[in-house]
Protein backbone atom coordinates (compact mmCIF):
# COMPACT_ATOMS: atom_id res chain seq x y z
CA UNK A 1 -9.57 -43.22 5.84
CA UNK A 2 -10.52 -44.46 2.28
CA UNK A 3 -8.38 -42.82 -0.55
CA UNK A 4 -10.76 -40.98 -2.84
CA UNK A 5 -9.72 -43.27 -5.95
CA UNK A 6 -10.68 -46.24 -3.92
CA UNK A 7 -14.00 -44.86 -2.77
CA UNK A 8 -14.40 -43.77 -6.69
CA UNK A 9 -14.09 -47.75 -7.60
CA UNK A 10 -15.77 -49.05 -5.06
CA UNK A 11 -19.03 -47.37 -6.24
CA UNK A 12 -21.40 -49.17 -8.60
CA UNK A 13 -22.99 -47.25 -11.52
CA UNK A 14 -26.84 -47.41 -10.72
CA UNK A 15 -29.08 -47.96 -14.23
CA UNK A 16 -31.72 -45.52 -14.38
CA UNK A 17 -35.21 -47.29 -14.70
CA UNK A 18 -36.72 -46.81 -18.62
CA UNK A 19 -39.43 -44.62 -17.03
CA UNK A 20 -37.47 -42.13 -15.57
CA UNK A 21 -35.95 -40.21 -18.02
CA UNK A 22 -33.22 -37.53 -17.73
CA UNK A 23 -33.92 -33.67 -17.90
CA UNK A 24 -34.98 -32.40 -21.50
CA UNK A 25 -32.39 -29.13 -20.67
CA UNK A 26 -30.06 -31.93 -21.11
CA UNK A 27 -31.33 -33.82 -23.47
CA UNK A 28 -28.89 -33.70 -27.15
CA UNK A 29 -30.68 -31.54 -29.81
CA UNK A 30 -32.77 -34.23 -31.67
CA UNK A 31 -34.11 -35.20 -28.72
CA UNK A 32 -34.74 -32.11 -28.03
CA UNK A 33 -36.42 -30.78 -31.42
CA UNK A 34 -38.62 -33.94 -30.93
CA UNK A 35 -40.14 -32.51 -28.02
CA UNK A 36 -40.74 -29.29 -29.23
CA UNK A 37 -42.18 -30.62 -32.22
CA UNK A 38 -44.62 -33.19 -30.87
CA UNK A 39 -45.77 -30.75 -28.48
CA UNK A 40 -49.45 -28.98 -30.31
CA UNK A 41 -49.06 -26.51 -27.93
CA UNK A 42 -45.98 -25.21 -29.44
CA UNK A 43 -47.43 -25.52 -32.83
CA UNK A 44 -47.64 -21.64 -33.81
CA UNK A 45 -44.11 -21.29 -32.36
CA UNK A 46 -42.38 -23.80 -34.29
CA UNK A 47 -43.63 -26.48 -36.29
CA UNK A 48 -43.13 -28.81 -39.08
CA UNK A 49 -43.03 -27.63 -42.82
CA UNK A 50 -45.88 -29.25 -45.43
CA UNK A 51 -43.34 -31.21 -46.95
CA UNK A 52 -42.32 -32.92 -43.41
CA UNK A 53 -39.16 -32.98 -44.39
CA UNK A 54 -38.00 -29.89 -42.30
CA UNK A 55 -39.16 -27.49 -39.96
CA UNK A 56 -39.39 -23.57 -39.14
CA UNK A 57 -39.78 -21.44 -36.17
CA UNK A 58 -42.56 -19.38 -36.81
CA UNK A 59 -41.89 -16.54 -33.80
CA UNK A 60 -38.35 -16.62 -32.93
CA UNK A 61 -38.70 -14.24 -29.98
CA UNK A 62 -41.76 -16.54 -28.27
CA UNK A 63 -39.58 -19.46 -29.28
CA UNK A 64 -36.68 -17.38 -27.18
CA UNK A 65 -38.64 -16.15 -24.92
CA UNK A 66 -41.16 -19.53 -23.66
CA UNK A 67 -39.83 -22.87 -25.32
CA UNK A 68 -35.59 -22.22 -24.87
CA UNK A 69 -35.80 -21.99 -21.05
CA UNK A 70 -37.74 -24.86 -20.96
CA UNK A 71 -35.78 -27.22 -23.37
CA UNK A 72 -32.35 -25.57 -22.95
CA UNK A 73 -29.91 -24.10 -20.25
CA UNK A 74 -29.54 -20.61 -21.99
CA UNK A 75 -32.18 -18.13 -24.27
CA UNK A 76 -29.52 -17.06 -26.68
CA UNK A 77 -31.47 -17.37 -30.32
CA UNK A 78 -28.15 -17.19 -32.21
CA UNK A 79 -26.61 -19.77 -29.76
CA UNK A 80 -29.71 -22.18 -31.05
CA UNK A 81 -28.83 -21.33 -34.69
CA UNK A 82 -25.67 -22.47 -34.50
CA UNK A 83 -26.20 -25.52 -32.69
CA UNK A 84 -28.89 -26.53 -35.14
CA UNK A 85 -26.04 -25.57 -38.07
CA UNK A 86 -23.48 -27.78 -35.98
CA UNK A 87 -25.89 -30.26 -36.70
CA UNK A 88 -26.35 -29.78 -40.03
């Protein structure tokens, strides 16, 4: 029988091609706001300000409601605020 720390090393780490790209859920926020923001459907949920220098979420509850499940793993609004203030 192979000790588990030997079977641990003996594995090689196995690069992920540059087409397939990991889950958005899991994705770090910038990545993430990205998305969401190149995305025209999302456009009257949350969108870039005039200036482009900033953006807004126009209908928090939508936003809670249809884009969190799909770009994170929880649908907690304040959760998102204070990841995006983490952030700064």
């Amino acid at each position: 029988m192979i000790s588990p720390c030997l079977a641990l090393q003996s594995v090689k780490k196995v690069e992920r091609p540059p087409h397939v790209h990991q889950s958005i859920r899991v994705a770090k926020l910038p990545v993430k706001l990205e998305a969401m923001l190149s995305n025209s459907l999302l456009s009257d949920i949350i969108a870039w300000l005039p200036n482009g220098m900033s953006w807004i979420v126009i209908n928090p509850s939508r936003f809670r409601n249809e884009v969190m499940p799909k770009y994170f793993e929880y649908s907690n609004y304040n959760s998102f605020n204070r990841l995006v203030n983490a952030w700064g």
